[in-house]
Protein backbone atom coordinates (compact mmCIF):
# COMPACT_ATOMS: atom_id res chain seq x y z
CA UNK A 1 -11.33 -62.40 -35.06
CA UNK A 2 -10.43 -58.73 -35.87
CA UNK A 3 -12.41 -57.23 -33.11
CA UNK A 4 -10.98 -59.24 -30.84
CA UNK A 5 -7.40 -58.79 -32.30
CA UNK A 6 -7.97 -55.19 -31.89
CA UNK A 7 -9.23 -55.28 -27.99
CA UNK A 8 -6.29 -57.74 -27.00
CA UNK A 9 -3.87 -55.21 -28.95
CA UNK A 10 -5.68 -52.32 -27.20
CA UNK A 11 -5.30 -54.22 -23.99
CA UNK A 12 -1.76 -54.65 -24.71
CA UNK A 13 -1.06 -51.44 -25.20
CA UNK A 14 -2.68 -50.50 -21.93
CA UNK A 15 -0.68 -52.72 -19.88
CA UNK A 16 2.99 -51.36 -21.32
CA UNK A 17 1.61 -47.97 -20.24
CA UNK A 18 1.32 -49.22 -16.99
CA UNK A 19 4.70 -51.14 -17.12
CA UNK A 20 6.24 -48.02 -18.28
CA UNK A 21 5.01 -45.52 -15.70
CA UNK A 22 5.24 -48.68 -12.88
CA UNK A 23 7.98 -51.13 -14.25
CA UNK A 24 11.03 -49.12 -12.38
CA UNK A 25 10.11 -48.87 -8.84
CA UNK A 26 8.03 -46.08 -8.86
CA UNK A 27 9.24 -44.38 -11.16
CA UNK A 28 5.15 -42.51 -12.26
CA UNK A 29 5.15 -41.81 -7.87
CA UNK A 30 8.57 -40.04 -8.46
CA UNK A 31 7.85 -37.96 -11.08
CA UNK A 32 4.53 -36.58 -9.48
CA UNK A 33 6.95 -35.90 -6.51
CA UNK A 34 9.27 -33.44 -8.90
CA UNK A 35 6.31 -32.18 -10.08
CA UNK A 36 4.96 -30.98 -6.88
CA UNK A 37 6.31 -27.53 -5.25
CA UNK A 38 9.50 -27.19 -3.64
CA UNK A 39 10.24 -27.08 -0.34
CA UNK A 40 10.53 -23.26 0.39
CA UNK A 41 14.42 -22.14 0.99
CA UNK A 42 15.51 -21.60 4.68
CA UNK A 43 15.23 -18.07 5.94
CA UNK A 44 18.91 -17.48 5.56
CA UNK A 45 18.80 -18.55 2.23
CA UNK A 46 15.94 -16.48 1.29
CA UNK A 47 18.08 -13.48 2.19
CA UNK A 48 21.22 -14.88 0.70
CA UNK A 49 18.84 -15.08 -2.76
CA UNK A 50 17.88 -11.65 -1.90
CA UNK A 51 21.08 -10.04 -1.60
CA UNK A 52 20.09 -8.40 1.21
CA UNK A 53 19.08 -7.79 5.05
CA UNK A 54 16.41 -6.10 5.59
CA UNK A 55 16.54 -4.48 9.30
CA UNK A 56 13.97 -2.61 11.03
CA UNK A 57 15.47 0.25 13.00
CA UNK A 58 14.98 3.87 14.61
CA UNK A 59 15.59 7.30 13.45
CA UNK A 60 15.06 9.14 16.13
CA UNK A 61 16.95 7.78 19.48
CA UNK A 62 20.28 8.69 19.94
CA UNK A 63 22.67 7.66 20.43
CA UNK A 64 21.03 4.15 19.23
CA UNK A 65 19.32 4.59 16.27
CA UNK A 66 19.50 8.28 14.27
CA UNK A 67 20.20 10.46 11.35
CA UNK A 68 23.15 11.84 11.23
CA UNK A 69 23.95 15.59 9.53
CA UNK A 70 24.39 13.77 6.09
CA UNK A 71 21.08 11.87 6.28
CA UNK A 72 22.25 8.56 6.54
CA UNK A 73 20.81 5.93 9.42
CA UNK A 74 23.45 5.39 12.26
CA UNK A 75 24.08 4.46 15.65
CA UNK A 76 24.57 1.98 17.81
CA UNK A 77 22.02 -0.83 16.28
CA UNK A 78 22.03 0.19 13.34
CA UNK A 79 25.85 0.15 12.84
CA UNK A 80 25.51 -3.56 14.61
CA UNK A 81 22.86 -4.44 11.50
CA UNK A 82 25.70 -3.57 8.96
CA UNK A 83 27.93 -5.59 10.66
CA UNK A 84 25.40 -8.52 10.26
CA UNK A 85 25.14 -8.12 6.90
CA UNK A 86 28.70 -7.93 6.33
CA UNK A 87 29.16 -11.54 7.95
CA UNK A 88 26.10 -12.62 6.28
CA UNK A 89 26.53 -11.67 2.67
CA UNK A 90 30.04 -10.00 2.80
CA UNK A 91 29.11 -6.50 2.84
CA UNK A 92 27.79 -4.03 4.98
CA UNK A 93 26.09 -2.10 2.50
CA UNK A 94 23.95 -5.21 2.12
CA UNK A 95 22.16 -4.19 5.03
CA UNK A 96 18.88 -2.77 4.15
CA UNK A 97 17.11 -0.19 6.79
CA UNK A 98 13.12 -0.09 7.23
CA UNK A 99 12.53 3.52 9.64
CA UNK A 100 10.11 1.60 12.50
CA UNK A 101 8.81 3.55 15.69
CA UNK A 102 8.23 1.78 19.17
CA UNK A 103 4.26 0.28 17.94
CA UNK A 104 5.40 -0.23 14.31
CA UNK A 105 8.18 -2.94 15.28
CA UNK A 106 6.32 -6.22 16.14
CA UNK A 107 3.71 -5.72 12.91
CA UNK A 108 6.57 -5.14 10.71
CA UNK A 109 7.81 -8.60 11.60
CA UNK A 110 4.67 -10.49 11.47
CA UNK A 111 3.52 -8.98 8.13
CA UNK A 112 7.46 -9.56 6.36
CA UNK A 113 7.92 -6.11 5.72
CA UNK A 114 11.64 -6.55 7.89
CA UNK A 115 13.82 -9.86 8.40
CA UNK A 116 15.00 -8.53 11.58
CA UNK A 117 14.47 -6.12 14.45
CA UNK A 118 17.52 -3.89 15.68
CA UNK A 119 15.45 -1.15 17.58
CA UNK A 120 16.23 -0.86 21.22
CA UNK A 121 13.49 -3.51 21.79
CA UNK A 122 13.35 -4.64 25.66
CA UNK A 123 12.51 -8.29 26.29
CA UNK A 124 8.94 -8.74 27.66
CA UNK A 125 6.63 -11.62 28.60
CA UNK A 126 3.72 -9.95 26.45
CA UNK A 127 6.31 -9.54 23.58
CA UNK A 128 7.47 -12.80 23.61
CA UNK A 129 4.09 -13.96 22.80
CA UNK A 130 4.37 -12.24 19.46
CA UNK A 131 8.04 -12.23 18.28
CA UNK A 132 10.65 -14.95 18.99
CA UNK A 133 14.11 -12.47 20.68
CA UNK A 134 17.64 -13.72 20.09
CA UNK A 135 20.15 -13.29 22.94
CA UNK A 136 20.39 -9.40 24.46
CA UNK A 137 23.09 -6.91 23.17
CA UNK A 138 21.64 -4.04 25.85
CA UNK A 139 19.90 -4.06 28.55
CA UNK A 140 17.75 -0.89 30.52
CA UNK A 141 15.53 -0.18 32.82
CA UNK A 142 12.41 1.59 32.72
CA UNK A 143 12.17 4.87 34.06
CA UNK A 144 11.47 8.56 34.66
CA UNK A 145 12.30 11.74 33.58
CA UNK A 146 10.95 14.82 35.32
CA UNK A 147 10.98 18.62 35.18
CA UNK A 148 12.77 20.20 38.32
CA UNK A 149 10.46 22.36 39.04
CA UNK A 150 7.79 20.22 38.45
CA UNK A 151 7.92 19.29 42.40
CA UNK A 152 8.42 15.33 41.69
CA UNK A 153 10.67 13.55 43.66
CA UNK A 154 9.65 9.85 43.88
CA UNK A 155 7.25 7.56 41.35
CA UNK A 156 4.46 7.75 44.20
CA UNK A 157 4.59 11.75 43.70
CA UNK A 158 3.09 10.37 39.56
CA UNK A 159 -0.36 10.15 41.37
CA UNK A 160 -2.94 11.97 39.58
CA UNK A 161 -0.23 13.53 36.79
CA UNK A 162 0.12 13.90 33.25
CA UNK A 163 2.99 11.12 32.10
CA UNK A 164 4.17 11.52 28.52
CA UNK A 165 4.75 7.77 26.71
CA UNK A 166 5.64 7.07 23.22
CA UNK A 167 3.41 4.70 22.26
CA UNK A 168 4.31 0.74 21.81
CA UNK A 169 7.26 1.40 24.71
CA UNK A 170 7.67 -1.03 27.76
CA UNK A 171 7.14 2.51 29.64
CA UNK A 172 3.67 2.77 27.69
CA UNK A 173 2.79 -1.16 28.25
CA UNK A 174 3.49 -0.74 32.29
CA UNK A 175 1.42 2.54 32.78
CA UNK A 176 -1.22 1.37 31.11
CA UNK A 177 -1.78 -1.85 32.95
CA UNK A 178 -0.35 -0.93 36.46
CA UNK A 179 -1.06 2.76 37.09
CA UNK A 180 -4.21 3.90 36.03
CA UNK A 181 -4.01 6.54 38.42
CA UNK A 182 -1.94 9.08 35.85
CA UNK A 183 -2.92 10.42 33.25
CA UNK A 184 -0.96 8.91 30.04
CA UNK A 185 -0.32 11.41 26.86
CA UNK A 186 0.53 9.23 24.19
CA UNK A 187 2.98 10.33 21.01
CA UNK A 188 4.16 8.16 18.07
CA UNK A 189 7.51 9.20 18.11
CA UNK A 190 10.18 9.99 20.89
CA UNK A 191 11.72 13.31 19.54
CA UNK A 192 7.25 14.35 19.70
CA UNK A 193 7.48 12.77 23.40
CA UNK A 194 10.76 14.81 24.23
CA UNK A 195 9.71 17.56 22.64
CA UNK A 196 6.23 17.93 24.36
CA UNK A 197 7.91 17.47 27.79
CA UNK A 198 10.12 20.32 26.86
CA UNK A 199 7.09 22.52 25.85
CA UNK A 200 5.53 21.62 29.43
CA UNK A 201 2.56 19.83 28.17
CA UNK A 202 3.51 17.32 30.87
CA UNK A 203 6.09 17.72 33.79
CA UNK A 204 7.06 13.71 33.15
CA UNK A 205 8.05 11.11 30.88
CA UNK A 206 8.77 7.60 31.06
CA UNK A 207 10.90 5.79 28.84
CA UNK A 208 14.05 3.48 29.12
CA UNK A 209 16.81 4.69 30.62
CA UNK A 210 19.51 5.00 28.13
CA UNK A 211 17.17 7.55 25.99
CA UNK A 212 16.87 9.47 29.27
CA UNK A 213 19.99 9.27 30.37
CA UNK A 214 21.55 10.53 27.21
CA UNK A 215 18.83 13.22 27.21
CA UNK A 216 19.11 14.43 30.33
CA UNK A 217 22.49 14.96 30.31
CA UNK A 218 22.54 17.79 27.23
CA UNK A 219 19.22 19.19 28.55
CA UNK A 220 19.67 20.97 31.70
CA UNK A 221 16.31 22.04 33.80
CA UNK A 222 15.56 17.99 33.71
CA UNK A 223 16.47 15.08 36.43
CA UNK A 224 16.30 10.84 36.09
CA UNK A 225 14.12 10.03 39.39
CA UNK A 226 16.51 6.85 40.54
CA UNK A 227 13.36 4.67 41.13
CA UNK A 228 12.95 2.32 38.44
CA UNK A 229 9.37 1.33 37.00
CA UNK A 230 10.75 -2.26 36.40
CA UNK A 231 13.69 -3.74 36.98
CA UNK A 232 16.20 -4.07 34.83
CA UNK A 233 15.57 -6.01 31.77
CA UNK A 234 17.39 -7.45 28.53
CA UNK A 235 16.91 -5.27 25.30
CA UNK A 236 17.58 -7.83 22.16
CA UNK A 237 16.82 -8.33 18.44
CA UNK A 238 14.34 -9.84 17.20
CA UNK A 239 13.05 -12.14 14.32
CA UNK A 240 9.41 -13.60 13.39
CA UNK A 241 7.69 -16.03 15.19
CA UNK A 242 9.25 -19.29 14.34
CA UNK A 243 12.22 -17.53 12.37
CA UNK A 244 14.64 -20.41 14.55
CA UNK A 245 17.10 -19.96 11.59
CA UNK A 246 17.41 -16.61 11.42
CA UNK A 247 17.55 -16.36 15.56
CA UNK A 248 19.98 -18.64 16.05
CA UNK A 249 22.51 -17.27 13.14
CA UNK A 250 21.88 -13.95 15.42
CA UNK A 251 23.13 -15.65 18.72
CA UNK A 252 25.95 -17.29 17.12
CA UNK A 253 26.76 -13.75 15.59
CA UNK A 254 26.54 -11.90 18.89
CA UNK A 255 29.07 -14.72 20.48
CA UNK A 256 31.49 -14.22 18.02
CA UNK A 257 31.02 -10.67 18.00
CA UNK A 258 31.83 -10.86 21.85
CA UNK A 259 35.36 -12.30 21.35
CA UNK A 260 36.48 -9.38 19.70
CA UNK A 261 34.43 -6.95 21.83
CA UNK A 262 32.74 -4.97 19.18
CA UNK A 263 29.99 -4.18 21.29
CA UNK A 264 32.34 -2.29 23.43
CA UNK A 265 34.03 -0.47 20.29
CA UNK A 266 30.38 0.57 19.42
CA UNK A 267 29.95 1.87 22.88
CA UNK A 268 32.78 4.16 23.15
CA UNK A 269 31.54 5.30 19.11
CA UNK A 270 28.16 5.80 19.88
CA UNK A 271 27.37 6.25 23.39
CA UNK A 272 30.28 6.68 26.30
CA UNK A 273 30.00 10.86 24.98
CA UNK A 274 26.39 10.64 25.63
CA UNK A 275 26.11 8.82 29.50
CA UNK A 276 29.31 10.03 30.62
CA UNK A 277 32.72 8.56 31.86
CA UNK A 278 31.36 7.55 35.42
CA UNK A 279 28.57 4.88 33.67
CA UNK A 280 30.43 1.29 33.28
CA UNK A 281 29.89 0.29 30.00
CA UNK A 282 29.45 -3.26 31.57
CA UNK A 283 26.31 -1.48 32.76
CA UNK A 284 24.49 -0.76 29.28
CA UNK A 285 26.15 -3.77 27.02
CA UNK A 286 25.69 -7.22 26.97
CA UNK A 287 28.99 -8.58 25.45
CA UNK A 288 28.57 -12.20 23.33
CA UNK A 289 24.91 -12.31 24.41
CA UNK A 290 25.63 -13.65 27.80
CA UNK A 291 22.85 -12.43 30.29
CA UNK A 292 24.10 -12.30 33.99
């Protein structure tokens, strides 16, 4: 009788366990629930959390990306990156800048090292493939720079020449897939590229056309060949693959942005000087993202 008093109370026992954990709907199921990770935050609440955007941009191009006499990052992009992070977390300081070069942009993204992109980056198919682009801000086309006494007059005249490209550039990608018969001398950096076609190591280089045209224009001895290596094409920011938060924040940014045309205001900051009065700013910007 006391053995089997003990099993029925060890039975009973048992069973309020189960009512206990069971008894209230679920209420065991529930609890392994709260116990089990949570959901990761959205991206734009990661970099609320953070306190800060972190941007990759350039150094190196004006009038787009470049360090000023005081050593601080400015330009075109990069001021539009500050103004990001002063709608996004109220300050402009917020805005954190990673230096990237042309090759350096796209694995920056995919390994987390930037949130964003804000580097003169031109829209391509192959691109595309590896970073998801928000609406354009700029748009360029690829082209050519030349020597003047080099004796080039026309893209066909490229044949069996020495063509500077920094490396990663939509000038670099074309060349190297569609004109294998020049010779391509490949730098990191665009003040090395500009620099080696000043030293005549080449009597070309290709790049987009607002570097050149910029370039061209304080360095006399130099012309822009008119012939363009592509057509025109959007230049835009860009997120991680996936990043749909982030990239659509960005869009509704640059349409906002466009109703009070601050694209235009950092045109005639950073770069009406440097192209010239006769180039229509309509020409270089893309105002509230809208590609026509």
């Amino acid at each position: 009788m006391i053995k089997k008093r003990k099993l029925s109370l060890l039975v009973l026992s048992l069973l309020a366990g189960l009512l206990a954990a069971c008894g209230t709907g679920g209420k065991a199921t529930n609890d392994a629930k709260s116990g089990a990770e949570p959901k990761s935050a959205g991206a734009l609440q990661k970099i609320k959390d953070r306190g800060k955007l972190i941007v990759g941009v350039f150094s190196d191009k004006p009038p787009f990306g470049f360090t000023d006499e005081k050593g601080k990052l400015v330009g075109f992009d990069n001021d539009l990156a500050r103004r990001f992070a002063k709608d996004l977390l109220g300050d402009e300081s917020k805005a954190e800048f990673v230096v990237v070069e042309p090759a350096s942009r796209i694995p920056f993204l995919q390994s987390d090292k930037v949130d964003l992109i804000v580097a003169n980056m031109t829209v391509t198919e192959e691109r595309q493939q590896a970073v998801d682009f928000t609406n354009p801000n700029l748009k360029a086309a690829t082209q050519v720079i030349v020597r003047d006494d080099s004796g080039i007059k026309s893209l066909a005249d490229l044949k069996g020449k020495k063509v500077i490209v920094t490396k990663g550039t939509t000038a670099d990608i074309f060349l190297t897939k569609n004109r294998p018969d020049v010779e391509l001398i490949k730098f990191e950096k665009n003040t090395e590229s500009l620099q080696a076609l000043k030293d005549g190591r080449s009597p070309a280089y290709a790049q987009d056309s607002l570097i050149l045209l910029s370039w061209v224009r304080k360095n006399p001895g130099f012309t822009v060949l008119p012939e363009k290596l592509e057509k025109e094409a959007p230049i835009a920011p860009a997120v991680k693959k996936g990043n749909s938060e982030l990239r659509e924040w960005v869009n509704q940014e640059l349409e906002a942005l466009g109703k009070e045309k601050f694209l235009l205001q950092l045109y005639d900051k950073y770069v009406r000087a440097e192209l010239g009065p006769d180039v229509d700013p309509n020409e270089i910007i893309v105002e509230g993202g809208k590609w026509q």
